[in-house]
Each structure stands twice: as C-alpha cells, then as structure tokens.
N, C-alpha and C. Protein backbone atom coordinates (compact mmCIF):
# COMPACT_ATOMS: atom_id res chain seq x y z
N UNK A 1 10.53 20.83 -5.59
CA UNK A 1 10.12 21.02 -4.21
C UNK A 1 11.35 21.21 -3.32
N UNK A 2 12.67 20.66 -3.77
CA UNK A 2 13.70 20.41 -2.80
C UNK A 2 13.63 22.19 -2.73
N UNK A 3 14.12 22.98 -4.06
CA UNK A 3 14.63 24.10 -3.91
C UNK A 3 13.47 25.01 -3.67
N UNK A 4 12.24 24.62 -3.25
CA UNK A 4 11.33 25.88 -2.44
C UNK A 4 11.78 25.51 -0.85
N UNK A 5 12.70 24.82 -0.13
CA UNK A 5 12.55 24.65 0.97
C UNK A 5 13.57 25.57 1.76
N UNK A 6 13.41 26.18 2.85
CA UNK A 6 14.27 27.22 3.93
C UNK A 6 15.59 26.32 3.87
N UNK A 7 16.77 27.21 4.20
CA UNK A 7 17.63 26.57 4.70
C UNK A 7 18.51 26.48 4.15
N UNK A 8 20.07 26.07 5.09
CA UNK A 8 21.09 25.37 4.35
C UNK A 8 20.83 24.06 3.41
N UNK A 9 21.92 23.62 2.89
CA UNK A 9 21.71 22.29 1.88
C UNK A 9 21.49 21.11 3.30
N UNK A 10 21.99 21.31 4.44
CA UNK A 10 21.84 19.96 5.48
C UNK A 10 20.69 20.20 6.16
N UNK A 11 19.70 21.23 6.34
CA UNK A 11 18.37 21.25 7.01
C UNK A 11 17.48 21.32 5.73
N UNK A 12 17.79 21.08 4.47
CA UNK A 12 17.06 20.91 3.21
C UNK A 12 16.88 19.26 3.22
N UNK A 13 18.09 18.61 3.04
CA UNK A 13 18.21 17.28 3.34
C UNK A 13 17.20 16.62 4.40
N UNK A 14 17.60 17.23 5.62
CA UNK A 14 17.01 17.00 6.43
C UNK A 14 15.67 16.80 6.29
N UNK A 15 14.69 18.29 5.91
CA UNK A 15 13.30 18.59 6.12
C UNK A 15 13.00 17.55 4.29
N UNK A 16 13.43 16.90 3.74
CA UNK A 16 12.88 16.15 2.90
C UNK A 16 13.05 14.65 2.91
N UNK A 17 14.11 14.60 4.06
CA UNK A 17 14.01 12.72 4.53
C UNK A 17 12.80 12.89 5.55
N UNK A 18 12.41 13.74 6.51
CA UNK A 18 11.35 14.37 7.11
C UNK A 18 9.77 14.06 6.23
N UNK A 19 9.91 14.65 5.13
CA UNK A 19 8.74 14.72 4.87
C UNK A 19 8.44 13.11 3.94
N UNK A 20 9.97 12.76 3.06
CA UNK A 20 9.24 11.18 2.58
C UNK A 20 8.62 10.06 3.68
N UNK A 21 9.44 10.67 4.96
CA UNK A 21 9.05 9.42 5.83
C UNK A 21 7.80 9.34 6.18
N UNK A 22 7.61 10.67 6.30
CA UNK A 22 6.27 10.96 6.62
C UNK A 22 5.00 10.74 5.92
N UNK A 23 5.41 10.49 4.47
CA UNK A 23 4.36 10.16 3.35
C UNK A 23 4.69 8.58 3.52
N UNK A 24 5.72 8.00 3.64
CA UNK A 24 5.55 6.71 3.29
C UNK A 24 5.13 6.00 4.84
N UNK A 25 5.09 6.41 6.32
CA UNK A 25 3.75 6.39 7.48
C UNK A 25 2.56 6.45 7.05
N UNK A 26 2.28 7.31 6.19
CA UNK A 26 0.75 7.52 6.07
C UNK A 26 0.57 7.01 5.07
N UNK A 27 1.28 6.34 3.83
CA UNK A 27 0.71 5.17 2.58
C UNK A 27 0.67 4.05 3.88
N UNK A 28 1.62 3.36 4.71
CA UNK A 28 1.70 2.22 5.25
C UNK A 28 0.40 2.13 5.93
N UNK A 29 0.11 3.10 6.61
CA UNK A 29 -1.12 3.16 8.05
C UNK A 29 -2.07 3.07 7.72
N UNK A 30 -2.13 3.97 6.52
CA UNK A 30 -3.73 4.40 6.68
C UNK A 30 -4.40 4.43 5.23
N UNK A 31 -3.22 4.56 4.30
CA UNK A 31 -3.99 4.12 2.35
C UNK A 31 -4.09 2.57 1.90
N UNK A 32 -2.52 2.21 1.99
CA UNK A 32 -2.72 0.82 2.19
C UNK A 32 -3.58 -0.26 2.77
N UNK A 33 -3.97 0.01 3.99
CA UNK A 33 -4.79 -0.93 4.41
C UNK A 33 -6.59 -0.84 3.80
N UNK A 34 -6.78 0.69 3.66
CA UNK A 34 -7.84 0.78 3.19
C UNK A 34 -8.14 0.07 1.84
N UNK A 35 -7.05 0.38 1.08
CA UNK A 35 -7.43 -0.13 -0.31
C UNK A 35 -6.98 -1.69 -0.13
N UNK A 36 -6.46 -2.96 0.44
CA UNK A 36 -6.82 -3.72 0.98
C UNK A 36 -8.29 -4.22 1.47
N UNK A 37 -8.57 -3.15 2.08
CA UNK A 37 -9.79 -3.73 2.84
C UNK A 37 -11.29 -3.51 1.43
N UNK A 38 -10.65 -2.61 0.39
CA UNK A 38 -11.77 -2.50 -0.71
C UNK A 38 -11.34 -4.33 -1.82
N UNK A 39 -10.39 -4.39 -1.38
CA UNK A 39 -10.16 -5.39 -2.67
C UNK A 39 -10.09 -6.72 -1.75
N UNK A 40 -10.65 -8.08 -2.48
CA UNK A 40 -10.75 -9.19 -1.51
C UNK A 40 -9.75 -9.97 -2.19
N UNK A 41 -8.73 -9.69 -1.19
CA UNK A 41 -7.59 -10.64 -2.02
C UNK A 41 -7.27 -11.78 -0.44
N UNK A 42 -7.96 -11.41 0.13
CA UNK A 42 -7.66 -12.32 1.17
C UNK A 42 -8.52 -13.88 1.40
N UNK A 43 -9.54 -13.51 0.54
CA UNK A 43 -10.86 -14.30 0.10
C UNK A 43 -9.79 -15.89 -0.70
N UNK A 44 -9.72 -16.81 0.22
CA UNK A 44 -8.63 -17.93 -0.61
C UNK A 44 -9.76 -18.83 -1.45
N UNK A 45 -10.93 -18.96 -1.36
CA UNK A 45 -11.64 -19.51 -2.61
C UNK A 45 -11.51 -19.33 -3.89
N UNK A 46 -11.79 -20.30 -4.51
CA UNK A 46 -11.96 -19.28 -6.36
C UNK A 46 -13.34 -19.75 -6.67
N UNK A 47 -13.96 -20.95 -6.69
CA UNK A 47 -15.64 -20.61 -6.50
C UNK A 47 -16.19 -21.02 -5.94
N UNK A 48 -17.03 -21.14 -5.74
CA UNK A 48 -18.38 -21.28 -4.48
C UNK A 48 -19.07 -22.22 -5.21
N UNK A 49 -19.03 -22.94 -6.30
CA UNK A 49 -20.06 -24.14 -6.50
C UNK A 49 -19.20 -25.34 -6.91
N UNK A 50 -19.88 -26.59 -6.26
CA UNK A 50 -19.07 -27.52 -5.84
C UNK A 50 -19.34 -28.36 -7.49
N UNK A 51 -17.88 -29.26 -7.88
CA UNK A 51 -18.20 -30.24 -9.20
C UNK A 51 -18.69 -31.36 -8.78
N UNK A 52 -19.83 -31.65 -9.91
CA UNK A 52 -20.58 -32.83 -9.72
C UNK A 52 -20.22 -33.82 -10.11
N UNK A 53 -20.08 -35.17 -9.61
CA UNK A 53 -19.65 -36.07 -10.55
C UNK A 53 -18.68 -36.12 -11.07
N UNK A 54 -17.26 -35.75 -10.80
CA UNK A 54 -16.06 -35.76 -11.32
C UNK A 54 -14.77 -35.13 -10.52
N UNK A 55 -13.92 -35.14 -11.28
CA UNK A 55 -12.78 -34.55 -10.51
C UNK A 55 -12.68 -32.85 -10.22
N UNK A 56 -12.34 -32.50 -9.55
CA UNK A 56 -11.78 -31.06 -9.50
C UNK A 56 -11.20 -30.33 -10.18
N UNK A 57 -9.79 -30.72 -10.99
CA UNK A 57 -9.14 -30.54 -11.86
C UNK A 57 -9.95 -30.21 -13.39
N UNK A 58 -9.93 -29.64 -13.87
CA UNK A 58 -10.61 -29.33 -15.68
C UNK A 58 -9.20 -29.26 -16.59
C-alpha cells in the first residue's frame, strides 16, 4: 500500500501516519466499544445462585 501512494518519500510518510491514525480513531471510538458492549465482561458476578448451608469457597 505504501508504494501505491502519490508523492515524494515525506508526503508518503506523511499520508500513511495519516491514515494509521485514522484507523486506530475509528478501532478506539467506534469497534471497540461496540464489541464491548456485545461481550459482558463488565458483569462482576460469577453466579446468581446463592450456597446453602455452607461456605462459599468449594
């Protein structure tokens, strides 16, 4: 991809720190959080039914 791009070697440089930044804005903003919001890792339980008669620990 570097060498399909216009330009000297310093507006090549350029237009590809340009474009990672620009992919790694849009993983941060807008992929990331989504796939977050599909997976429940924020959920701090591990189960929902309480032990009877004994300790917590197994």
């Amino acid at each position: 991809m570097f060498r399909q791009l216009p330009g000297p070697l310093w507006v090549r440089i350029s237009a590809s720190m340009l474009l990672i930044a620009a992919a790694v804005a849009l993983l941060f903003d807008i992929v990331f959080p989504w796939i977050f919001s599909l997976a429940a890792l924020s959920d701090p339980t591990i189960g929902t039914a309480p032990v009877q008669g004994g300790t917590t620990w197994r």
